[in-house]
Protein backbone atom coordinates (compact mmCIF):
# COMPACT_ATOMS: atom_id res chain seq x y z
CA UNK A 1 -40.15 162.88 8.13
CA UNK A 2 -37.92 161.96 5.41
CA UNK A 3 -38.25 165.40 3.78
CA UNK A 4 -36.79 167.16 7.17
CA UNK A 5 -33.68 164.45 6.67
CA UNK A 6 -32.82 165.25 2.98
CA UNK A 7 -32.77 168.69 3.09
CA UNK A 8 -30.77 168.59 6.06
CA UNK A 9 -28.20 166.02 4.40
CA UNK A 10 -28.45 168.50 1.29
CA UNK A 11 -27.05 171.27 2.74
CA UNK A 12 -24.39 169.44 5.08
CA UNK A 13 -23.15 168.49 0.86
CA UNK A 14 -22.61 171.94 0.26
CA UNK A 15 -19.63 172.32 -0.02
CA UNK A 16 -18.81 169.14 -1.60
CA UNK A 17 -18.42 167.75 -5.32
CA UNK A 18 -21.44 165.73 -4.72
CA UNK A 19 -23.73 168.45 -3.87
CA UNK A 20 -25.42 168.93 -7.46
CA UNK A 21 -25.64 165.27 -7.99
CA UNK A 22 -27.31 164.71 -4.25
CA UNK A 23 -29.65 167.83 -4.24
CA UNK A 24 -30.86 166.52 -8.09
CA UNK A 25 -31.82 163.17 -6.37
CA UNK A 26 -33.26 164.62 -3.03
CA UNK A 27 -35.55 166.53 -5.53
CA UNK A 28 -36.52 163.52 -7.42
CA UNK A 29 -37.21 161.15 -4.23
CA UNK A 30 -40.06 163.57 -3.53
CA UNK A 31 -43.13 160.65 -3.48
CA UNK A 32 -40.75 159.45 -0.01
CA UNK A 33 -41.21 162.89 1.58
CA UNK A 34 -43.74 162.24 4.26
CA UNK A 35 -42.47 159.09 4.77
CA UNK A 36 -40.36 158.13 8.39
CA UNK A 37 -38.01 155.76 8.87
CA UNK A 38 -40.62 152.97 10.32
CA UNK A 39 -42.54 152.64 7.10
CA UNK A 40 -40.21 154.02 4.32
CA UNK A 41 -38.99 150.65 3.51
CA UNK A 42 -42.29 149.79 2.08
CA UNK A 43 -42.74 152.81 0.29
CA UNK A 44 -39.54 152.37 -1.97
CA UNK A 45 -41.14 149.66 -4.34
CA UNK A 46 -44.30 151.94 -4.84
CA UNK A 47 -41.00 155.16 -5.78
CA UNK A 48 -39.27 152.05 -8.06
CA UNK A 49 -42.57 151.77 -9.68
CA UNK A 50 -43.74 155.39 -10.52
CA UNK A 51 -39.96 156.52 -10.85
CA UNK A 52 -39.90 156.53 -15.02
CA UNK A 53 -36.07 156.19 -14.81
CA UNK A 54 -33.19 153.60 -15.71
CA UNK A 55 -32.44 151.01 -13.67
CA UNK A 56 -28.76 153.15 -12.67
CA UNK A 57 -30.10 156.59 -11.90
CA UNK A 58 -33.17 155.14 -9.19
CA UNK A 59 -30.17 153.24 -7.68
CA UNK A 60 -28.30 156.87 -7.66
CA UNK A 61 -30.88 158.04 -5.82
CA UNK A 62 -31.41 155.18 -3.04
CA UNK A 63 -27.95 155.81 -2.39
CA UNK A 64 -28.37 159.33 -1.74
CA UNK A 65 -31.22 158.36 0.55
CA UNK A 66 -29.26 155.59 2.21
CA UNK A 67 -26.28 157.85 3.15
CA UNK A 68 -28.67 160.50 4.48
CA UNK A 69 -30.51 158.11 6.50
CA UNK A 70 -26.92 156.99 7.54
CA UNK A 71 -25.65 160.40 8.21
CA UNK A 72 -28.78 161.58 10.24
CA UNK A 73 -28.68 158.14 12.56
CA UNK A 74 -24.77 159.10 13.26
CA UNK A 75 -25.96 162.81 14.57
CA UNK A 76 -28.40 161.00 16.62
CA UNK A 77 -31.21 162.58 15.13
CA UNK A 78 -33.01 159.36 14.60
CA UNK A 79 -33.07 156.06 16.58
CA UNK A 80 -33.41 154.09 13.78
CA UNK A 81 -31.90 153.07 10.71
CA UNK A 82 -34.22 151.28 8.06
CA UNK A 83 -32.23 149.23 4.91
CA UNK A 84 -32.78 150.32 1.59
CA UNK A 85 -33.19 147.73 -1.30
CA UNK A 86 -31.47 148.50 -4.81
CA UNK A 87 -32.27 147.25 -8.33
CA UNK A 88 -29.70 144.89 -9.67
CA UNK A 89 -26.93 146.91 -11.30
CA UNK A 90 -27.18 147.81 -14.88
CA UNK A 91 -24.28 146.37 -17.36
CA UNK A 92 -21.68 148.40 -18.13
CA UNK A 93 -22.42 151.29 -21.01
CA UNK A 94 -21.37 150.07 -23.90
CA UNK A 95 -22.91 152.37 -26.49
CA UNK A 96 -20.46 153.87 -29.39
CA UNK A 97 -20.59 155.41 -32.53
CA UNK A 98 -19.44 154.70 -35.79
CA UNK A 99 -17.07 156.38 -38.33
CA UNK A 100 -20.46 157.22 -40.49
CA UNK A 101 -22.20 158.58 -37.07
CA UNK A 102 -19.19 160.15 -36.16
CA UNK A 103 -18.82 162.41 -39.53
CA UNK A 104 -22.75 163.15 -39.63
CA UNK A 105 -22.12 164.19 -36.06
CA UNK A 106 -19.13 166.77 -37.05
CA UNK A 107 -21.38 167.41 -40.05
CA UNK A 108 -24.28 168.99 -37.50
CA UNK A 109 -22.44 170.49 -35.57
CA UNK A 110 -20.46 172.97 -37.72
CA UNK A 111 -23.41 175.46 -36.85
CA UNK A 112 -21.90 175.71 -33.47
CA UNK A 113 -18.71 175.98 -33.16
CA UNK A 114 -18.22 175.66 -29.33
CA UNK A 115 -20.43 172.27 -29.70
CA UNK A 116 -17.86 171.75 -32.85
CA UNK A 117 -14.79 171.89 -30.83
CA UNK A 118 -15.94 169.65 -27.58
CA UNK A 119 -16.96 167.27 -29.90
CA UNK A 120 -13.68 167.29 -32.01
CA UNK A 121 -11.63 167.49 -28.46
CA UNK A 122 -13.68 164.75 -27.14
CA UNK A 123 -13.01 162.33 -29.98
CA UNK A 124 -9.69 163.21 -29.89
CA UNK A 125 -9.16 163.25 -25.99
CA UNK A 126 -11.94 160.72 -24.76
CA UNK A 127 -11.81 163.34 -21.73
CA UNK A 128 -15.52 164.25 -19.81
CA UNK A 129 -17.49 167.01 -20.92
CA UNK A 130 -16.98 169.11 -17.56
CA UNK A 131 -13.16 168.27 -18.31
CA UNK A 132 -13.46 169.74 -21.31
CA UNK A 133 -15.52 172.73 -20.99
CA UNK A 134 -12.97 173.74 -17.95
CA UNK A 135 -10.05 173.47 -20.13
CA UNK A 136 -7.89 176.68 -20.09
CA UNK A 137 -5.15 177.37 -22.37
CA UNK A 138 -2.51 177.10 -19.35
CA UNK A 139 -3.65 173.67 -19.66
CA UNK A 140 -2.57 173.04 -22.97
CA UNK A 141 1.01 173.15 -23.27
CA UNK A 142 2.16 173.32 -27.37
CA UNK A 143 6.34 172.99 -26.21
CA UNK A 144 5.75 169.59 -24.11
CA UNK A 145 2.84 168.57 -26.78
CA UNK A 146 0.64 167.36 -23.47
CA UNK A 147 -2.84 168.45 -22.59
CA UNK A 148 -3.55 168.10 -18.84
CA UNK A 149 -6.97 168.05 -18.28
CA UNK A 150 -6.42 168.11 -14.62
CA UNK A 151 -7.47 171.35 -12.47
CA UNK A 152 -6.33 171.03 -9.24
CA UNK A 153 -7.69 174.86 -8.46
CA UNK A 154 -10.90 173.02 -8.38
CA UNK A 155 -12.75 172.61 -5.26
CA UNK A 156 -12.35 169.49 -3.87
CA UNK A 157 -10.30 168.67 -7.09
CA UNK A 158 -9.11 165.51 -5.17
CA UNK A 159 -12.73 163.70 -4.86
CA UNK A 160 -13.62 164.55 -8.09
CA UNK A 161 -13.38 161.60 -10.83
CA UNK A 162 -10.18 161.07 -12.93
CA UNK A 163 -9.15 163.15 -15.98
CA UNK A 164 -6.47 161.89 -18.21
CA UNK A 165 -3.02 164.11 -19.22
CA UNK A 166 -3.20 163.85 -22.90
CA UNK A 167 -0.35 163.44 -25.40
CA UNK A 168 -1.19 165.51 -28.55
CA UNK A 169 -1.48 163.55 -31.94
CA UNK A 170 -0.85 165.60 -34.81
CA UNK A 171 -4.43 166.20 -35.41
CA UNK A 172 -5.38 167.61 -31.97
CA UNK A 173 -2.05 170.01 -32.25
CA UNK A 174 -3.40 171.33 -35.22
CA UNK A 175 -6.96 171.61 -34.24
CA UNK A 176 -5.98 173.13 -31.11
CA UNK A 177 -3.35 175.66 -32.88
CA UNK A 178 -6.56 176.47 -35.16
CA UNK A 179 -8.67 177.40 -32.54
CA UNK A 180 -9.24 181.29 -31.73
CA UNK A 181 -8.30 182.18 -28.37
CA UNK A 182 -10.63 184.20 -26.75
CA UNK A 183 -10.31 184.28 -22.99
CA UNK A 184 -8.74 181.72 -20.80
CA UNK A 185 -11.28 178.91 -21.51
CA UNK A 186 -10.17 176.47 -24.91
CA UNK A 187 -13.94 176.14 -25.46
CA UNK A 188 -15.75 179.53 -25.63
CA UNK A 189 -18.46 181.07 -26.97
CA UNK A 190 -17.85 185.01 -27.85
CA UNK A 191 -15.21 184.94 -25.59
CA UNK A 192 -17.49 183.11 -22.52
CA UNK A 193 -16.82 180.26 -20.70
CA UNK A 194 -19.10 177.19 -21.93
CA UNK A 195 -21.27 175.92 -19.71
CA UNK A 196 -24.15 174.18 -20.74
CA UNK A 197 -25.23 173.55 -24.33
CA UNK A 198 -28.13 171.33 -24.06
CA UNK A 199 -30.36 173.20 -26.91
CA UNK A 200 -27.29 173.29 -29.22
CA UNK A 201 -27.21 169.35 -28.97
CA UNK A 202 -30.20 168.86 -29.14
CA UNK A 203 -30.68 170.45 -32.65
CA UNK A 204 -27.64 168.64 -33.48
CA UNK A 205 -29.08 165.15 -32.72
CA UNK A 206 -31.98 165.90 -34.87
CA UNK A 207 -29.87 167.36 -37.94
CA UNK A 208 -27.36 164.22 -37.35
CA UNK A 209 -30.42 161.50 -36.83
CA UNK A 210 -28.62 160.54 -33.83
CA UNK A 211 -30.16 160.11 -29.71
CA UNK A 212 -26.90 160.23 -27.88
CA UNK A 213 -25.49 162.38 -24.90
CA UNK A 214 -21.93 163.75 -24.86
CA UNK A 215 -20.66 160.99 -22.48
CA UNK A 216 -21.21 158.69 -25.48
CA UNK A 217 -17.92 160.61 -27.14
CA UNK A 218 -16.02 159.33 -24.28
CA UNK A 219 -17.43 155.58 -25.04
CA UNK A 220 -16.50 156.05 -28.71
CA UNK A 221 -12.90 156.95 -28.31
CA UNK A 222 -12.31 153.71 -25.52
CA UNK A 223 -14.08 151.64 -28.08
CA UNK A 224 -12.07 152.47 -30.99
CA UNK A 225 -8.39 152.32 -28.63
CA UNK A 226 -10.06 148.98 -27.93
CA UNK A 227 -10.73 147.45 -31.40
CA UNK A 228 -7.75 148.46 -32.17
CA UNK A 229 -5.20 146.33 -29.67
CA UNK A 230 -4.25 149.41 -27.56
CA UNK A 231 -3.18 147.80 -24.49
CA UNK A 232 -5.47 148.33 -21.61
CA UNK A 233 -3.33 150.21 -19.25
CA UNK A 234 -2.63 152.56 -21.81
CA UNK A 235 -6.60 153.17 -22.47
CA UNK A 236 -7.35 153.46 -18.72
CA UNK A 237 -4.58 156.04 -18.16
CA UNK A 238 -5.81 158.44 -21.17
CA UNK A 239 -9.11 158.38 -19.67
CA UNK A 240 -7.74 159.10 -16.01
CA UNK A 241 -9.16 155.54 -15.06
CA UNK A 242 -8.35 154.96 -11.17
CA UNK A 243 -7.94 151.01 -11.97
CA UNK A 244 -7.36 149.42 -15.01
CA UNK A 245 -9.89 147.24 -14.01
CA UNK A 246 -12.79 149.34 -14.63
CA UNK A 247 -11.30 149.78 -18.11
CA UNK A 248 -11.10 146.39 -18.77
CA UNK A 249 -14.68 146.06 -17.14
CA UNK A 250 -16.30 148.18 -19.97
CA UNK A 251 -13.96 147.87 -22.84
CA UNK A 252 -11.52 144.48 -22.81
CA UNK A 253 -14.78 142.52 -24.57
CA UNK A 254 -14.01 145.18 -27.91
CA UNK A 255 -10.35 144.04 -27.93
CA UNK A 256 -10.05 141.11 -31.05
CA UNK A 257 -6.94 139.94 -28.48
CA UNK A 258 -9.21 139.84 -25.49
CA UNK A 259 -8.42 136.48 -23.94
CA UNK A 260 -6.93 135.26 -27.19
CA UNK A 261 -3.87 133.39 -25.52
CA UNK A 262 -5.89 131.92 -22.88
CA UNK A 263 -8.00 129.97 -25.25
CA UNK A 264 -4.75 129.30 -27.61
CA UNK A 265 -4.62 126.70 -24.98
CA UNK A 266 -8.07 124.95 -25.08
CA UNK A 267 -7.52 123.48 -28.64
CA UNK A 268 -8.69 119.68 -28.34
């Protein structure tokens, strides 16, 4: 049964970065349960179907199938190892706000003021929300005016994704010098660590007139680097980018030089 293989991949994760992410998608290929390897392959299409998901996340999901189906066949717990078909892949996110979004944003969110300051450090940073929410003020050094983002007490803090080490512009140095400091954490509410603020945001989007996520911040700030000539490598290292391709994947199209000397050339 399928079911007996996911659980059993799920808890071989556990003590990986993944594990979250894979036992979210384990829980959500549920219709495949009582499926077995000889006649899952035409069960996926029926899952694609009923799955009321984008195109991105259901391929999230196959792949946490595939690599359980992969990792079961190498313990020899099954004698056969059926392929798994994908959607095509999604374009790249392009999604950003504007200066008017971004003030009605900061507008809403003054009720909160943890929500107020990961929003103000996100536009400011372009950083991840879990980058931000696990920022401690050892982090933040005020002498070198840099803001690593990386935490390398992290578990597994080298297969996690890339987090940028963040010069300070005068406006995050003052933000950040305004900020109370109550515990370790640079975003806290009453002196806790934030975690989650999902209701917060929610209220937020509705005061705003907005339907974004956080990651959206992130988006905003490449966009903006982007439209405004910031050269590429410099975008891809403040957002702790792995290759400058990916960068340029997402964000080179938003550049007003992008490709401007090549077709300096093509003039008839």
């Amino acid at each position: 049964m399928i079911e007996k293989i996911l659980n059993a991949y799920g808890t071989h994760l556990e003590s990986t970065v993944t594990h979250k992410r894979a036992i979210i998608a384990i829980r959500n290929l549920k219709p495949l349960y009582k499926c077995t390897t000889r006649n899952l392959s035409k069960h996926i299409a029926s899952y694609v179907q009923g799955r009321n998901a984008s195109a991105g996340t259901i391929n999230r999901e196959l792949s946490v199938l595939q690599a359980a189906l992969r990792w079961s066949f190498k313990q020899g717990d099954i004698d056969f190892l059926p392929s798994i078909s994908r959607l095509p892949s999604p374009p790249p996110r392009s999604k950003f706000l504007t200066e008017k979004q971004v003030k009605d944003l900061l507008n809403a969110a003054k009720s909160y003021p943890h929500v107020e300051a990961f929003t103000r450090i996100a536009l400011m940073t372009g950083q991840r929300l879990e980058a931000i929410l696990g920022l401690r003020w050892d982090q933040v050094d005020f002498q070198t005016g840099l803001v690593d983002f990386n935490d390398d007490s992290m578990p597994m803090a080298h297969r996690r994704k890339g987090r940028g080490i963040v010069p300070m512009s005068d406006a995050l140095r003052a933000f950040l010098s305004g900020l109370e400091r109550q515990g370790p954490y640079v975003v806290q509410n009453n002196g806790k660590r934030v975690r989650d603020f999902r209701a917060a945001w929610k209220t937020i989007m509705q005061e705003s007139g907005l339907d974004i996520t956080p990651h959206v911040l992130r988006h905003t700030v490449a966009t903006q680097l982007a439209q405004k000539n910031v050269p590429m490598p410099q975008i891809s290292r403040l957002l702790g980018h792995k290759s400058t391709a990916i960068t340029e994947r997402v964000y080179a199209k938003y550049s007003p030089e992008f490709c401007r000397q090549a077709v300096s050339h093509l003039n008839l």
